[in-house]
C-alpha atoms as a PDB file:
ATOM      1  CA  UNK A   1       9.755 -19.442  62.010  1.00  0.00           C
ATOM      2  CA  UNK A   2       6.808 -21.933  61.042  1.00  0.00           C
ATOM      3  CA  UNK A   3       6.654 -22.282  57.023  1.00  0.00           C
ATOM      4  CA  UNK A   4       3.001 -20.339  56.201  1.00  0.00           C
ATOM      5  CA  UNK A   5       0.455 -22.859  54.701  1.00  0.00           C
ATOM      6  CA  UNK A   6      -1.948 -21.591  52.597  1.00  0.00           C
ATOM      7  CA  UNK A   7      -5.491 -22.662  52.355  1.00  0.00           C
ATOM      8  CA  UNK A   8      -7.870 -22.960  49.503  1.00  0.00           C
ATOM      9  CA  UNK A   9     -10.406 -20.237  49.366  1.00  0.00           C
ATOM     10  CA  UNK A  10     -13.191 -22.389  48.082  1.00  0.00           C
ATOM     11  CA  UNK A  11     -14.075 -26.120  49.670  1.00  0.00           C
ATOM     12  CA  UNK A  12     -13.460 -29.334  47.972  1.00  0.00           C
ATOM     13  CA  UNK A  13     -17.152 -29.341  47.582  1.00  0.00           C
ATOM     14  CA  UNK A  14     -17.006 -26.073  45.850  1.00  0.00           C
ATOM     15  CA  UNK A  15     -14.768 -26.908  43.531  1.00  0.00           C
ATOM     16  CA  UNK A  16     -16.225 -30.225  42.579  1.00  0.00           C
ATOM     17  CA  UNK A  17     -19.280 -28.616  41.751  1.00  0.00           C
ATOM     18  CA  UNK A  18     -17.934 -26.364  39.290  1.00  0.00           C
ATOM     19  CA  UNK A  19     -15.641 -29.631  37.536  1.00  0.00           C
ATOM     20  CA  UNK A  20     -18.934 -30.867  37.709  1.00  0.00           C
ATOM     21  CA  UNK A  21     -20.756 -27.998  36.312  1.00  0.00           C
ATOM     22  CA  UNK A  22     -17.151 -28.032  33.422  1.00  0.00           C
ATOM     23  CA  UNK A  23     -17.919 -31.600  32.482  1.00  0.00           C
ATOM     24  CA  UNK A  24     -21.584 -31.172  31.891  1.00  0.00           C
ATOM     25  CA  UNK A  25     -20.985 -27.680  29.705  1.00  0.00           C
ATOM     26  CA  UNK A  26     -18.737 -29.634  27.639  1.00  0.00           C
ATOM     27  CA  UNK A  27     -21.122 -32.667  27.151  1.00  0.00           C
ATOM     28  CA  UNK A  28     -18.234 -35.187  28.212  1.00  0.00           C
ATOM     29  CA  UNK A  29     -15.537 -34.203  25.482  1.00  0.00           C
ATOM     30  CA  UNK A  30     -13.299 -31.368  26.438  1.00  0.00           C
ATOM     31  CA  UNK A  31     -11.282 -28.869  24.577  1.00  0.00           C
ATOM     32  CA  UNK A  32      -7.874 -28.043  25.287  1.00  0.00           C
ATOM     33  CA  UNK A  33      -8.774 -25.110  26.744  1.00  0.00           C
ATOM     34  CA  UNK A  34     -10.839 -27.019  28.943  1.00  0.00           C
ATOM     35  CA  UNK A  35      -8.803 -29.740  29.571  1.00  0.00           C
ATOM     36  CA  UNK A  36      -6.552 -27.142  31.135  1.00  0.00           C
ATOM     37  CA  UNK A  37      -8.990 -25.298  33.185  1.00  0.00           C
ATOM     38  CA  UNK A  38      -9.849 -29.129  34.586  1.00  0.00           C
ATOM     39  CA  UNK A  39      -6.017 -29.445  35.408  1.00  0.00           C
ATOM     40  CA  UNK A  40      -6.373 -26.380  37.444  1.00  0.00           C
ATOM     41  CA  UNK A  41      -9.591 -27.308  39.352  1.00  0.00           C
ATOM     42  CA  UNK A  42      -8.575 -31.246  39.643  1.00  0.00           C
ATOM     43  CA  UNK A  43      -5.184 -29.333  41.574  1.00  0.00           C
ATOM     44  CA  UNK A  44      -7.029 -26.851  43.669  1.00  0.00           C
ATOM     45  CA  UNK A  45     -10.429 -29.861  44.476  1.00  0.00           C
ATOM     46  CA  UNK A  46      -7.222 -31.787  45.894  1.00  0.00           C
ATOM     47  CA  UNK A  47      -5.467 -29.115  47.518  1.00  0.00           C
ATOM     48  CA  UNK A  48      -8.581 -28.140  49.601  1.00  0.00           C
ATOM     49  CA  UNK A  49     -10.015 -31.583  50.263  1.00  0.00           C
ATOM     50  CA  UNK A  50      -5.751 -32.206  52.083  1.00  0.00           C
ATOM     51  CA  UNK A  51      -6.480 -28.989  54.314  1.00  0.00           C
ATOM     52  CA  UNK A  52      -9.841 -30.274  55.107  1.00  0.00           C
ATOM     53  CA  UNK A  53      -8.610 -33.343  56.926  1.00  0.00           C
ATOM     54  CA  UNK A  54      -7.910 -32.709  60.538  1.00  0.00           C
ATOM     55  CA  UNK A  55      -4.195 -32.419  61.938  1.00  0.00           C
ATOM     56  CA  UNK A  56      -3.047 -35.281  63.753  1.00  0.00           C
ATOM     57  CA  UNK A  57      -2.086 -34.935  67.241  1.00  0.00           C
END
C-alpha cells in the first residue's frame, strides 16, 4: 500500500500572507510567543509550497 501524503490545507501564498500579516503586527521584533507561531507557519509556508510543485514523470 502507497504511504498517504498529506497536503496543506492553505497555499503557500496563504500562509505567507499571514507571516506577513505576523511580522507587520509585531512591528519587526517578535515575542517568544511569536517567534513560535512563525516556526509553525515558516514549517507549514514550506510544506505547501513542496506539494505545489508538480510530480515528475
Amino acid at each position: 500500500m502507497p504511504p498517504v501524503i498529506s497536503r496543506p490545507s492553505r497555499s503557500a501564498d496563504e500562509v505567507n500572507e499571514q507571516i506577513r500579516s505576523l511580522w507587520l503586527r509585531a512591528g519587526g521584533r517578535l515575542t517568544a510567543e511569536q517567534r513560535a507561531q512563525y516556526a509553525l507557519l515558516v514549517t507549514e509556508w514550506a510544506e505547501a509550497t513542496r506539494s505545489e510543485v508538480p510530480e515528475a514523470a
